[in-house]
Protein backbone atom coordinates (compact mmCIF):
# COMPACT_ATOMS: atom_id res chain seq x y z
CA UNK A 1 87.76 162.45 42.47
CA UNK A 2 90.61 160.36 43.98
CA UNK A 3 89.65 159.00 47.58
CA UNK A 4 92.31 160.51 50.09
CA UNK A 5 95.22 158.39 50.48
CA UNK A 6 96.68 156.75 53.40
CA UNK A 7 99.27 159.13 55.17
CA UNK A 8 102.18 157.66 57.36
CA UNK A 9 103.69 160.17 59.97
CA UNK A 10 107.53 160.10 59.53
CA UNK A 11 107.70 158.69 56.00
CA UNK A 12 108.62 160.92 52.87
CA UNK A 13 107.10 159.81 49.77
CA UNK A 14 110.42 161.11 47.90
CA UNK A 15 111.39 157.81 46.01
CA UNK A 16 115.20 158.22 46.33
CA UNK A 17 114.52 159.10 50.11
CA UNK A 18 112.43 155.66 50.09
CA UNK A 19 115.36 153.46 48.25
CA UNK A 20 117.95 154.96 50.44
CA UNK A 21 115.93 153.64 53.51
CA UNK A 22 115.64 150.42 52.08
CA UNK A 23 119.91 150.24 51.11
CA UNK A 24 119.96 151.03 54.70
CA UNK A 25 118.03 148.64 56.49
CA UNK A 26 119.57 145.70 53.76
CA UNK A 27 123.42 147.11 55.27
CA UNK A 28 122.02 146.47 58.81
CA UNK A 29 120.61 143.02 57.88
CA UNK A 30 124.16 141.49 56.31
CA UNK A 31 125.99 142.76 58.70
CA UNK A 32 123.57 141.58 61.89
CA UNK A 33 124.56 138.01 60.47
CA UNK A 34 128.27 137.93 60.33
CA UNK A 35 128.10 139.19 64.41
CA UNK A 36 129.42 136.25 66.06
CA UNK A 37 126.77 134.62 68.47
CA UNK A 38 126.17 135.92 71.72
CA UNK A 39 125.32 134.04 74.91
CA UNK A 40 122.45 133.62 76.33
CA UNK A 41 122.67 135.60 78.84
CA UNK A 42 124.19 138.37 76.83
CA UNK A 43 121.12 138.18 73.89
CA UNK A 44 118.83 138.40 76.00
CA UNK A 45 117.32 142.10 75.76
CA UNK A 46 114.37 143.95 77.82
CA UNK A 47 111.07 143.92 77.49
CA UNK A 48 110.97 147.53 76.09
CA UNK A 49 113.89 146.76 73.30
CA UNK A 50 111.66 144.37 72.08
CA UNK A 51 108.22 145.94 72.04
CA UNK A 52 107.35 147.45 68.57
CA UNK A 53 107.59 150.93 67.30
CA UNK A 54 103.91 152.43 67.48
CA UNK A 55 103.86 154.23 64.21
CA UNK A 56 100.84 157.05 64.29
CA UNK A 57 98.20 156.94 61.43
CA UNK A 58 96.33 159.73 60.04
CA UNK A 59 92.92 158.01 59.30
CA UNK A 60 91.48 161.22 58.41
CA UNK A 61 89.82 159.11 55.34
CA UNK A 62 90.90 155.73 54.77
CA UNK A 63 92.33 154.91 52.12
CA UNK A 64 90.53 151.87 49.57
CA UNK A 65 94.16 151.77 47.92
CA UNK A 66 97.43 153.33 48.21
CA UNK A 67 100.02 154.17 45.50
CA UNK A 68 103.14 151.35 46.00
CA UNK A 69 105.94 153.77 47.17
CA UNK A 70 103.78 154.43 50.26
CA UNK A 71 102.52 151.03 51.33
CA UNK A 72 102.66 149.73 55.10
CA UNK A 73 105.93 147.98 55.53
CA UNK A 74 105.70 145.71 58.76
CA UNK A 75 109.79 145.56 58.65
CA UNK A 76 109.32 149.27 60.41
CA UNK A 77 108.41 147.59 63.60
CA UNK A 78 111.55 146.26 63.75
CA UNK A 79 114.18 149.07 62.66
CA UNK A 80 115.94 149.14 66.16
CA UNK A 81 116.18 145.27 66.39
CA UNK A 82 116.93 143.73 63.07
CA UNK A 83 118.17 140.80 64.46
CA UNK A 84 114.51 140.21 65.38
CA UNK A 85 113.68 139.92 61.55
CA UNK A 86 116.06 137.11 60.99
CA UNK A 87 114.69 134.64 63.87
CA UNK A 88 112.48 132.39 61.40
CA UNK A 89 111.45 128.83 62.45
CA UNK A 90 113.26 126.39 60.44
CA UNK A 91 110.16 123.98 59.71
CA UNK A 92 112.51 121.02 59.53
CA UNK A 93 114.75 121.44 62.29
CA UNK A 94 113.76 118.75 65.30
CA UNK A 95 111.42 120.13 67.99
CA UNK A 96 112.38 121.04 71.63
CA UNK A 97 112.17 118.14 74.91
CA UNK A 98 108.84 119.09 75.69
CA UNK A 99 110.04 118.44 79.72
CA UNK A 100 113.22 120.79 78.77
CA UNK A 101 110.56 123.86 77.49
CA UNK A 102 108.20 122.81 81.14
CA UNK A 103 111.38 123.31 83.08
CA UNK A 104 112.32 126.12 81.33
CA UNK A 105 109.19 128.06 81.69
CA UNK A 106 108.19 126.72 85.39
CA UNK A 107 111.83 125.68 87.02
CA UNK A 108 113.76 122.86 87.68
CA UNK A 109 110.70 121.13 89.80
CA UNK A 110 108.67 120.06 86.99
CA UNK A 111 108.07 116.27 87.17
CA UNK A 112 109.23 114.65 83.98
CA UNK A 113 106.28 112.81 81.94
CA UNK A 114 106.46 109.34 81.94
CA UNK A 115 105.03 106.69 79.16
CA UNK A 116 102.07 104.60 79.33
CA UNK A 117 102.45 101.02 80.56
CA UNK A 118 102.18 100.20 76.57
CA UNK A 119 104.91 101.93 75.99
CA UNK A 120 107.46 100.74 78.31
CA UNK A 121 109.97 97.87 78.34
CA UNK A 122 108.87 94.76 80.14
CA UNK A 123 111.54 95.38 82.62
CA UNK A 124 113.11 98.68 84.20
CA UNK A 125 116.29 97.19 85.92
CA UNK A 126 117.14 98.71 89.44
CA UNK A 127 120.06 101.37 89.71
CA UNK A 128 123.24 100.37 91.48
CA UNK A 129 122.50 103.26 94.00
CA UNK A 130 118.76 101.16 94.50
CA UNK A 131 120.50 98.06 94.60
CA UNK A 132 123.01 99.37 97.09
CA UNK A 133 119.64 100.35 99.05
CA UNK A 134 117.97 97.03 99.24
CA UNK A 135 121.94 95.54 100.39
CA UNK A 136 122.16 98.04 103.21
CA UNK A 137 118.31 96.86 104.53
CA UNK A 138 119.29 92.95 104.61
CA UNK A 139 122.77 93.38 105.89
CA UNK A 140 120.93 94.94 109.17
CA UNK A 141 118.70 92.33 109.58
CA UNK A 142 119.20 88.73 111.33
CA UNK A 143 119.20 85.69 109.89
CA UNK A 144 116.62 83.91 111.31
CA UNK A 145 115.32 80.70 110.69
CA UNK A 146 112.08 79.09 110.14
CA UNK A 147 112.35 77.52 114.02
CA UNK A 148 113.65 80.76 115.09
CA UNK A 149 110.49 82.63 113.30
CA UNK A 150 107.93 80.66 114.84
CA UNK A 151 109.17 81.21 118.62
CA UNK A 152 109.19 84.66 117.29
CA UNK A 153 105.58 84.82 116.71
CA UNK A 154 104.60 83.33 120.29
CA UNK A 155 106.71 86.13 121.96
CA UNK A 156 104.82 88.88 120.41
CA UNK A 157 101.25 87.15 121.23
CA UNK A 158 100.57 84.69 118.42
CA UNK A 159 98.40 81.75 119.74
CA UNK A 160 97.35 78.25 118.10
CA UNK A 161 97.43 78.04 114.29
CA UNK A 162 100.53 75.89 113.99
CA UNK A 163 100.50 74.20 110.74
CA UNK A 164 99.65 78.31 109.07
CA UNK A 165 102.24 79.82 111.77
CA UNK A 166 104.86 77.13 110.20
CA UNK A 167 104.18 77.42 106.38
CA UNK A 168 103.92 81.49 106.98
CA UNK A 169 107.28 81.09 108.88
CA UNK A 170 108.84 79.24 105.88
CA UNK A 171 107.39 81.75 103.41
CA UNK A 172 108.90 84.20 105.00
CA UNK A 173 112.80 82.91 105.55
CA UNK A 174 112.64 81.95 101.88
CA UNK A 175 111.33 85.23 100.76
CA UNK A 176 114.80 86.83 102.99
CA UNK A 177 117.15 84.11 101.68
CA UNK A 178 116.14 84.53 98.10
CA UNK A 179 116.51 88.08 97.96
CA UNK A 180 120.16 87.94 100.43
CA UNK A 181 120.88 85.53 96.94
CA UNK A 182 119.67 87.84 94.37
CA UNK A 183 121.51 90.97 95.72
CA UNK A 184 124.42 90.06 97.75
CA UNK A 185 124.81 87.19 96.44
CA UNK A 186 124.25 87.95 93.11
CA UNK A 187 122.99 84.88 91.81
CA UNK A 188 121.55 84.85 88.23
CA UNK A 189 117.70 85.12 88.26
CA UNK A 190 117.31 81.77 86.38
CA UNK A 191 119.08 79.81 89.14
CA UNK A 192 116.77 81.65 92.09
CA UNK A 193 114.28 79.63 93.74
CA UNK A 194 110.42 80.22 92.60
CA UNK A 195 109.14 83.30 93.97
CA UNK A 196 106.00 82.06 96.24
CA UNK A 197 102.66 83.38 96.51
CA UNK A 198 100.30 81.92 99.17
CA UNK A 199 96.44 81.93 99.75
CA UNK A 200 95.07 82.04 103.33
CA UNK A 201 91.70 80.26 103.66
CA UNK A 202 90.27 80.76 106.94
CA UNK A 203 87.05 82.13 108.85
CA UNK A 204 87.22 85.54 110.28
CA UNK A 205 89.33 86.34 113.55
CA UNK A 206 91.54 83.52 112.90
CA UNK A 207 94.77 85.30 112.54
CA UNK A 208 95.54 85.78 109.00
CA UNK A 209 96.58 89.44 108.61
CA UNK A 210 97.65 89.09 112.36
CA UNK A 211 100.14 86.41 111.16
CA UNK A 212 101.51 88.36 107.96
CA UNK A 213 101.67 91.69 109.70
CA UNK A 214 104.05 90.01 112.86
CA UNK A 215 105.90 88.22 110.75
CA UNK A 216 106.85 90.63 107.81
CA UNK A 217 106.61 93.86 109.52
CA UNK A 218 107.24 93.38 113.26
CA UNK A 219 109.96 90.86 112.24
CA UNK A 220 111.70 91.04 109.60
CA UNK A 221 110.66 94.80 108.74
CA UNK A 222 110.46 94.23 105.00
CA UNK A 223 107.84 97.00 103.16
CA UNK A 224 104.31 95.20 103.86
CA UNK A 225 100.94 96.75 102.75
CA UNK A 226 97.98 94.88 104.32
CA UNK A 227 94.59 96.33 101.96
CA UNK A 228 91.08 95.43 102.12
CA UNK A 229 90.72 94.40 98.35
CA UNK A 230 86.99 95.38 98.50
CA UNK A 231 87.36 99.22 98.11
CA UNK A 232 89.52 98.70 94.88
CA UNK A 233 87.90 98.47 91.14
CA UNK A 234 89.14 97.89 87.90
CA UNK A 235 90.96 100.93 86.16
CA UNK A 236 89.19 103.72 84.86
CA UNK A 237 86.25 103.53 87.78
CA UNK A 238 85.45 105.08 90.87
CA UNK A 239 87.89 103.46 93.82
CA UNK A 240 91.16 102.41 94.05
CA UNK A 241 93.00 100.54 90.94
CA UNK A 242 95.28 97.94 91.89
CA UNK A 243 98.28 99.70 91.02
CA UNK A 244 98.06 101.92 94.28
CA UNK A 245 98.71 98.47 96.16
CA UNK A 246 102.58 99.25 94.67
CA UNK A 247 101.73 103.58 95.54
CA UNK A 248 101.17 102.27 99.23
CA UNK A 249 103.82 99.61 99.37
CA UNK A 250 106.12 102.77 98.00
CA UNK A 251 105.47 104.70 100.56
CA UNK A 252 106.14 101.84 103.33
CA UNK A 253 109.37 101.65 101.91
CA UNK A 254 110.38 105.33 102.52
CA UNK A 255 109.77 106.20 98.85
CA UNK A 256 112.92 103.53 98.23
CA UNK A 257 111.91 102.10 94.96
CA UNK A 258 114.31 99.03 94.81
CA UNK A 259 113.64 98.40 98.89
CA UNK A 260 109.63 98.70 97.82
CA UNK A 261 110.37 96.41 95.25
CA UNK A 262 111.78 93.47 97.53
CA UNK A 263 108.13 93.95 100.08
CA UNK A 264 105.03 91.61 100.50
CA UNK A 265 101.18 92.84 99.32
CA UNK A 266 98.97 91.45 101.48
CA UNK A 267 95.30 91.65 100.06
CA UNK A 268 92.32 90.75 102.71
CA UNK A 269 88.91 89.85 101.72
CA UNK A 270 90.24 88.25 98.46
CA UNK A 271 86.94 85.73 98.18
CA UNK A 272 84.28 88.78 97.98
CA UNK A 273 86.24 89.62 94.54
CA UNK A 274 83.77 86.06 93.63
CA UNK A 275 80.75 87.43 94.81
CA UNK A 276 79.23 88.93 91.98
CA UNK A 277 80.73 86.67 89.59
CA UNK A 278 79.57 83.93 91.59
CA UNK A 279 76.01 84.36 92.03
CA UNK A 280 75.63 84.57 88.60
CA UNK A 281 77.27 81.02 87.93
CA UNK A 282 78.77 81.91 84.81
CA UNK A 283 75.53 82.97 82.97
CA UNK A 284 76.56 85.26 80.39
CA UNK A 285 80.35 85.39 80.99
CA UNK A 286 81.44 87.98 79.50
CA UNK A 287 78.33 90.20 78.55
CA UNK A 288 78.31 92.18 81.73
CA UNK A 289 80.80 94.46 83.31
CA UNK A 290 81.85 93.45 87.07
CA UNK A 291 84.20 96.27 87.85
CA UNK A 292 84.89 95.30 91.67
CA UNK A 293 85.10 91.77 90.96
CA UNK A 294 86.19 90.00 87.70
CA UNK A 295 87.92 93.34 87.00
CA UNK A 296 89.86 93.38 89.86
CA UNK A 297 91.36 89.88 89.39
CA UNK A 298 92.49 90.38 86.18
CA UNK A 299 94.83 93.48 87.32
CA UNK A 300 95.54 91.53 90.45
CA UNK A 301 96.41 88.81 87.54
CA UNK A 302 98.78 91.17 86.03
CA UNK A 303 101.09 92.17 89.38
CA UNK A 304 101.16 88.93 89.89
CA UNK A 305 102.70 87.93 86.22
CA UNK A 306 105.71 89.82 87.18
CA UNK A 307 107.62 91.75 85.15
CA UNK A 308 107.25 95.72 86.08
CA UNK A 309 104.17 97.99 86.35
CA UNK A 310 103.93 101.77 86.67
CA UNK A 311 102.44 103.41 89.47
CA UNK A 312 101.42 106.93 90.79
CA UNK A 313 103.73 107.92 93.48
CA UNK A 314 100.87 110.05 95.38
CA UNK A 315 97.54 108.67 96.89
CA UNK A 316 95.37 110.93 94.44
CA UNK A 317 93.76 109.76 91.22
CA UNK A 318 95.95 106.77 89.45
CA UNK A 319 95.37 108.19 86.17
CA UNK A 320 96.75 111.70 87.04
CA UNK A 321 100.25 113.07 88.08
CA UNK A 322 104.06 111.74 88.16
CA UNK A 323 103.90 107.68 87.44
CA UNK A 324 107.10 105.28 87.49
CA UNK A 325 108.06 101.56 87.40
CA UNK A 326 108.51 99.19 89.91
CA UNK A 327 109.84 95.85 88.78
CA UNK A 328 107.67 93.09 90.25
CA UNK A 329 109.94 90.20 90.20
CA UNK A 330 110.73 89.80 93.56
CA UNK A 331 107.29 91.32 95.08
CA UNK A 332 104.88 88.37 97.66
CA UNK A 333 101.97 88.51 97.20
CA UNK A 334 99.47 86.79 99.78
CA UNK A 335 95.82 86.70 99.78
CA UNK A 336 93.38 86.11 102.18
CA UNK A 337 89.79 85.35 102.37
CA UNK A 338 87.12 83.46 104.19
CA UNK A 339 85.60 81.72 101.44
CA UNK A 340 82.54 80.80 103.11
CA UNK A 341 79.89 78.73 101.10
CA UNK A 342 82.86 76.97 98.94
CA UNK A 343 81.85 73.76 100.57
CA UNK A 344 78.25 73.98 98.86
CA UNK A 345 79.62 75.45 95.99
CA UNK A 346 81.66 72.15 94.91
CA UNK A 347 78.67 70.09 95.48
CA UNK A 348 80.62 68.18 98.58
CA UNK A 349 77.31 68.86 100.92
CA UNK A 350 74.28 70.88 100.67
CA UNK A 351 71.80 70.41 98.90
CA UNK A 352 70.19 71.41 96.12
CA UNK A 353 66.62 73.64 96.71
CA UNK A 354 64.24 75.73 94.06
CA UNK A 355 63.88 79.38 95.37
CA UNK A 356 62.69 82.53 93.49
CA UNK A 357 60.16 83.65 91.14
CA UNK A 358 62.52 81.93 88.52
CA UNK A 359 62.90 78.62 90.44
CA UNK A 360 66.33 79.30 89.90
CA UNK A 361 68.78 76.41 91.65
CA UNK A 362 70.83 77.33 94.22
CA UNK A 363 73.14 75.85 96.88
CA UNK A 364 71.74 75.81 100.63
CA UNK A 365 74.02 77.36 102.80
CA UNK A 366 75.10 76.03 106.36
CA UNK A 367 78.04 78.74 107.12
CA UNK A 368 80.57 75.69 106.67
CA UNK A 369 84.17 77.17 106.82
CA UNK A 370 86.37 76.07 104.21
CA UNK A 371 89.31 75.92 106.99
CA UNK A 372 86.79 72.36 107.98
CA UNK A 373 87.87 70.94 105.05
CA UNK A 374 90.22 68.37 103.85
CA UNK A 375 93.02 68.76 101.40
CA UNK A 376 91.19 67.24 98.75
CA UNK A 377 88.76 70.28 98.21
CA UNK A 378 92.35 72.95 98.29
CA UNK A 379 93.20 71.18 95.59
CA UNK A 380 89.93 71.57 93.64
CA UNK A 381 90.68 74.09 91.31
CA UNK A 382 87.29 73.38 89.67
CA UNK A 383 85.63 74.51 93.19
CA UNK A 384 87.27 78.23 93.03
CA UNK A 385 86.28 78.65 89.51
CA UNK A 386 82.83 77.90 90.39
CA UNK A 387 82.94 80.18 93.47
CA UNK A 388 84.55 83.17 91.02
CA UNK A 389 87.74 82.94 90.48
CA UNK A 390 89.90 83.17 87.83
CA UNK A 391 91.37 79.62 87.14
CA UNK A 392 94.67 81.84 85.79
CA UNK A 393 94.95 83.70 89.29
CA UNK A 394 94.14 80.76 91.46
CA UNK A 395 96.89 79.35 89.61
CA UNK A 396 99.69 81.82 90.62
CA UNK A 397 99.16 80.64 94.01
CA UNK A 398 101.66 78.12 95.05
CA UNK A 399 100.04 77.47 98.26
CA UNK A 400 97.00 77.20 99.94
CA UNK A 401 96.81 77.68 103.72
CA UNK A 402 93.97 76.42 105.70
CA UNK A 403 93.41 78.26 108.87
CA UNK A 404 91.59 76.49 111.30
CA UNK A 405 88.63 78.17 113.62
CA UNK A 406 90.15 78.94 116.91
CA UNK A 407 89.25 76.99 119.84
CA UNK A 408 87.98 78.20 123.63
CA UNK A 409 91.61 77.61 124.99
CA UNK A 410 93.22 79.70 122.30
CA UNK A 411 90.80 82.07 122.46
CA UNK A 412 91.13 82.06 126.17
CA UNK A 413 95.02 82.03 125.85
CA UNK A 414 94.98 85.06 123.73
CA UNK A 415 92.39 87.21 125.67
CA UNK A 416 94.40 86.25 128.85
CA UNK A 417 97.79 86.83 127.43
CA UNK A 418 97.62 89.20 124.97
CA UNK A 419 94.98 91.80 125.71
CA UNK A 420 94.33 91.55 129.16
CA UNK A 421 98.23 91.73 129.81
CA UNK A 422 98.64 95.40 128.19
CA UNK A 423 95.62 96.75 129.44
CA UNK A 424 96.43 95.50 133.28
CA UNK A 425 99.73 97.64 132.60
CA UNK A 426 98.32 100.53 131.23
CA UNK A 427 95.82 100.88 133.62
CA UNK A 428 98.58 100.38 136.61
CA UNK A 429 100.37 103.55 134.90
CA UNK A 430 97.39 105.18 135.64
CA UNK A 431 97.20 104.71 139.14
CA UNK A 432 94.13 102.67 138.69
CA UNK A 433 93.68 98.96 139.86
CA UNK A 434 91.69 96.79 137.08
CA UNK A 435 90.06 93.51 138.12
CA UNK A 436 88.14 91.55 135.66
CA UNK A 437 86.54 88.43 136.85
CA UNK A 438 86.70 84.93 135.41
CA UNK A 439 83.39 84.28 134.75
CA UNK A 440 83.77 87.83 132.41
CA UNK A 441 86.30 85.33 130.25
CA UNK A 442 84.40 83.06 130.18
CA UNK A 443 81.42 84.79 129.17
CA UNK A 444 83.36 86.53 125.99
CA UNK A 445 85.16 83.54 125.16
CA UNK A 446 81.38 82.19 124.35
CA UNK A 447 80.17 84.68 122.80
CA UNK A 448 83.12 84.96 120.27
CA UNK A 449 82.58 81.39 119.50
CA UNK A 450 79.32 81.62 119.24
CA UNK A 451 79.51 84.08 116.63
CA UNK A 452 82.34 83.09 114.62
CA UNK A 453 84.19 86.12 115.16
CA UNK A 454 87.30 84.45 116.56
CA UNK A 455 89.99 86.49 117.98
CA UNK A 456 88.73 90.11 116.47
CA UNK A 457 85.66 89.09 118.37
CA UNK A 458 87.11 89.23 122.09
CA UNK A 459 88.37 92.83 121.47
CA UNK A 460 85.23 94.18 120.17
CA UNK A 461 83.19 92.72 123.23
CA UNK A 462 86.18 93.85 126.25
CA UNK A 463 87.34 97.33 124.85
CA UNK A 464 83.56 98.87 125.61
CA UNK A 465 84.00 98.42 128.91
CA UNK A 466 87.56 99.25 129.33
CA UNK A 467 87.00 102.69 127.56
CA UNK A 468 83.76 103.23 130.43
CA UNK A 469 86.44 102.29 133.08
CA UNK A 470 89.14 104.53 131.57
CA UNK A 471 86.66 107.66 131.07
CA UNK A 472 85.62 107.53 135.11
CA UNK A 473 88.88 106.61 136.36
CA UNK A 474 91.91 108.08 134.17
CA UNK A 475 93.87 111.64 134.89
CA UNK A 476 91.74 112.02 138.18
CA UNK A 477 95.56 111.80 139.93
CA UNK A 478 93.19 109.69 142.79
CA UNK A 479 94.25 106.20 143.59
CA UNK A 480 90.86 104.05 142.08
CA UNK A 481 89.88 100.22 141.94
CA UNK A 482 88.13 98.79 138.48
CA UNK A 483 86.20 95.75 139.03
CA UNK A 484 84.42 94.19 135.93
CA UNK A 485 81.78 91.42 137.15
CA UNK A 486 79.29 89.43 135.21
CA UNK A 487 75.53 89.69 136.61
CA UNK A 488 72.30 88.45 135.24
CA UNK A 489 74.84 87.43 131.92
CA UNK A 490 75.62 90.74 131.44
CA UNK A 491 79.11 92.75 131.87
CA UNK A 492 79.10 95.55 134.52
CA UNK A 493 81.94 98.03 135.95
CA UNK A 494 81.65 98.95 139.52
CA UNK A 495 84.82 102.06 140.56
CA UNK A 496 85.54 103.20 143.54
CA UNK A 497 88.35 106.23 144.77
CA UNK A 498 90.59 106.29 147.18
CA UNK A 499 89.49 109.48 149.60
């Protein structure tokens, strides 16, 4: 006995009915593709003109076989829309702009993707709208000179440091000039002067930042990013990358690539990038990974070549999200550091002492400050490769800048002029007279020497006590006095109100 056969509901099994169908649906098909083209707009159909004809099956007893006039044709889903039929995929034509298909299915907001740094050209020249940018930021600024910089700094506060304040100063007016050259100008880049990268040496509290962020900010209002190099690590490991330096400088500027592009990176803490490295003295360069020093100096290495990087333009992951260029050939870069120990560590004092289950040799040290030193050990490159540092970095630092420890006058000078000045006026805006007594100067002036903090040391000892004054005395509305005294060598705040 024959196993039941498959039975379609709306199809004859009449053969001539069956070849008519077929003459039919062939008609439909030639004459489907000699319609001209429609638009878009006009091709595009509903959702129910193209969902497929549900064709009910008996499956009373399925059928192992079925005769050939009654097989399953899967053209019947398609009878009402033959065009659908002829939409095949040409396997040679070129594929679609993948960022086209993203805007296409998500809207015109999609961020296009942007090539590795492998896979870009070494330079991504600035558009004449960018360059227009940078033209319109110079043209508003004064031409000042290096004289004219200086006197500049001691009106805002800056005290003592006068060969740094000068070669900062310089830096600075030929940083302006050569860019004024470059794009208003527009003199070649081989007949520019050298772009200039300087290294601050100098102990801590002796006006390094302080000096960059006055002049280059406060001043001349270029883009300026001053980081703390320690929280960055090589790429591909927890912490900042170096190429958020440019994400940061990016957003100083406005989100004005070509203005960015013209701004000055100002890394602090540049000598603790040695410390690992250092310790070590060299023993098995190479063999171990130092992600938050070496690392870190060899992209630092890289912005500093020149040429263009890319860089995320948010402050999330580096390796995520949209990523463009900024060309690097006019960028400053200036590093500081403290550099403490580099004395011992080019055998110029010290001395030599066996400590350590190893007896290993190390250098003694005495807290010497390499801002002590002569001109002969700045120009020991041999020292900073001992301390840790790349010979090839050290060497794209034109400069070296010693910073000498601040004295008791200049410390005096600036806790006098500087910080005692704005808090006397604030406090008067208040209502409230402040008194601080001399011997309170004195006694912070000491200290801050005695510690080595220099000038970040007299704010962290007087703001304490100026916040205790503030909290008992501001927004009473109550005429009050503030007297700060020294007793027994210790601060104290005495307030009194006006009944």
């Amino acid at each position: 006995m024959n196993p039941p056969l498959l039975k379609m509901s709306g199809k004859s099994s009449d053969p001539d009915e069956t070849e008519k169908k077929v003459r039919q649906r062939t008609a439909k098909k030639k004459s489907a593709k000699t319609k001209p083209t429609a638009s878009k707009k006009e091709a595009k159909k509903s959702p129910e003109s193209l969902s497929p004809k549900i064709v009910p099956i008996d499956v009373s007893g399925f059928p192992l076989s079925a005769p050939e006039d009654d097989l399953f044709e899967f053209e019947d889903f398609f009878d009402d829309d033959p065009e659908a039929m002829e939409s095949e995929v040409d396997p040679f034509s070129p594929s679609p702009d993948f960022n086209e298909m993203l805007r296409e299915m998500f809207g015109v907001n999609v961020a296009e993707s942007q090539p590795e740094a492998g896979g870009m050209s070494d330079a991504d020249p600035l558009s004449d709208l960018e360059k227009g940018g940078i033209i319109e930021h110079l043209e508003r600024q004064p031409i000042l000179s290096p004289r004219e910089l200086d006197r500049e700094l001691v009106r805002l506060g800056y005290r003592g440091q006068e060969p740094a304040r000068r070669a900062g100063a310089v830096l600075a007016y030929r940083h302006v000039q050569r860019l004024r050259q470059r794009f208003i100008e527009n003199v070649p880049t081989a007949e520019l002067p050298r772009r200039e990268h300087y290294l601050f040496l100098g102990a801590t509290g002796s006006g390094k930042t302080y000096l960059v962020e006055l002049l280059f900010r406060e001043i001349l209002k270029v883009p300026s990013v001053i980081a703390d190099i320690t929280r960055f690590s090589e790429t591909g490991y927890i912490g900042d990358d170096v190429q958020m330096l440019l994400s940061q400088l990016y957003e100083s500027a406005g989100q004005h690539r070509g203005w960015a592009s013209c701004g000055i990176i100002c890394v602090d803490e540049f000598d603790k990038l040695a410390a690992s490295r250092s310790s070590a003295r060299f023993a098995g360069e190479g063999t171990t990974k130092d992600v938050s020093g070496f690392g870190v100096q060899r992209g630092l290495l890289t912005l500093l070549s020149g040429g263009s990087s890319p860089f995320p333009t948010d402050f999330g992951f580096s390796g995520h999200g949209q990523r463009i260029v900024m060309p690097l050939e006019n960028l400053v870069f200036i590093a500081c550091g403290a550099f403490s120990g580099l004395k011992e560590t080019a055998d110029i004092s010290g001395r030599e002492v066996r400590v350590g289950f190893m007896g290993q040799s190390q250098v003694k040290r005495d807290d010497h400050l390499i801002a002590q030193m002569g001109s002969e050990l700045l120009e020991n490159t041999r020292a900073f490769s001992d301390y840790g540092i790349l010979p090839e970095l050290l060497g794209r630092f034109s400069r070296l800048v010693a910073f000498q420890p601040l004295g008791e006058d200049v410390l005096r000078s600036i806790l006098e002029e500087t910080l005692l000045r704005s808090y006397l006026a604030e406090f008067n805006r208040e209502g409230v007279e402040l008194t601080i007594a001399d011997e309170v100067v004195s006694h912070i002036v000491k200290g801050a020497l005695r510690r080595e903090t220099g000038a970040r040391g007299l704010r962290a000892a007087l703001v304490p006590h100026l916040e205790e004054a503030a909290f008992e005395s501001f927004g009473t509305g109550a005429r009050a006095k503030v007297r700060i005294g020294l007793k027994d060598g210790r601060i104290q705040m005495e307030v009194s109100v006006a009944s």
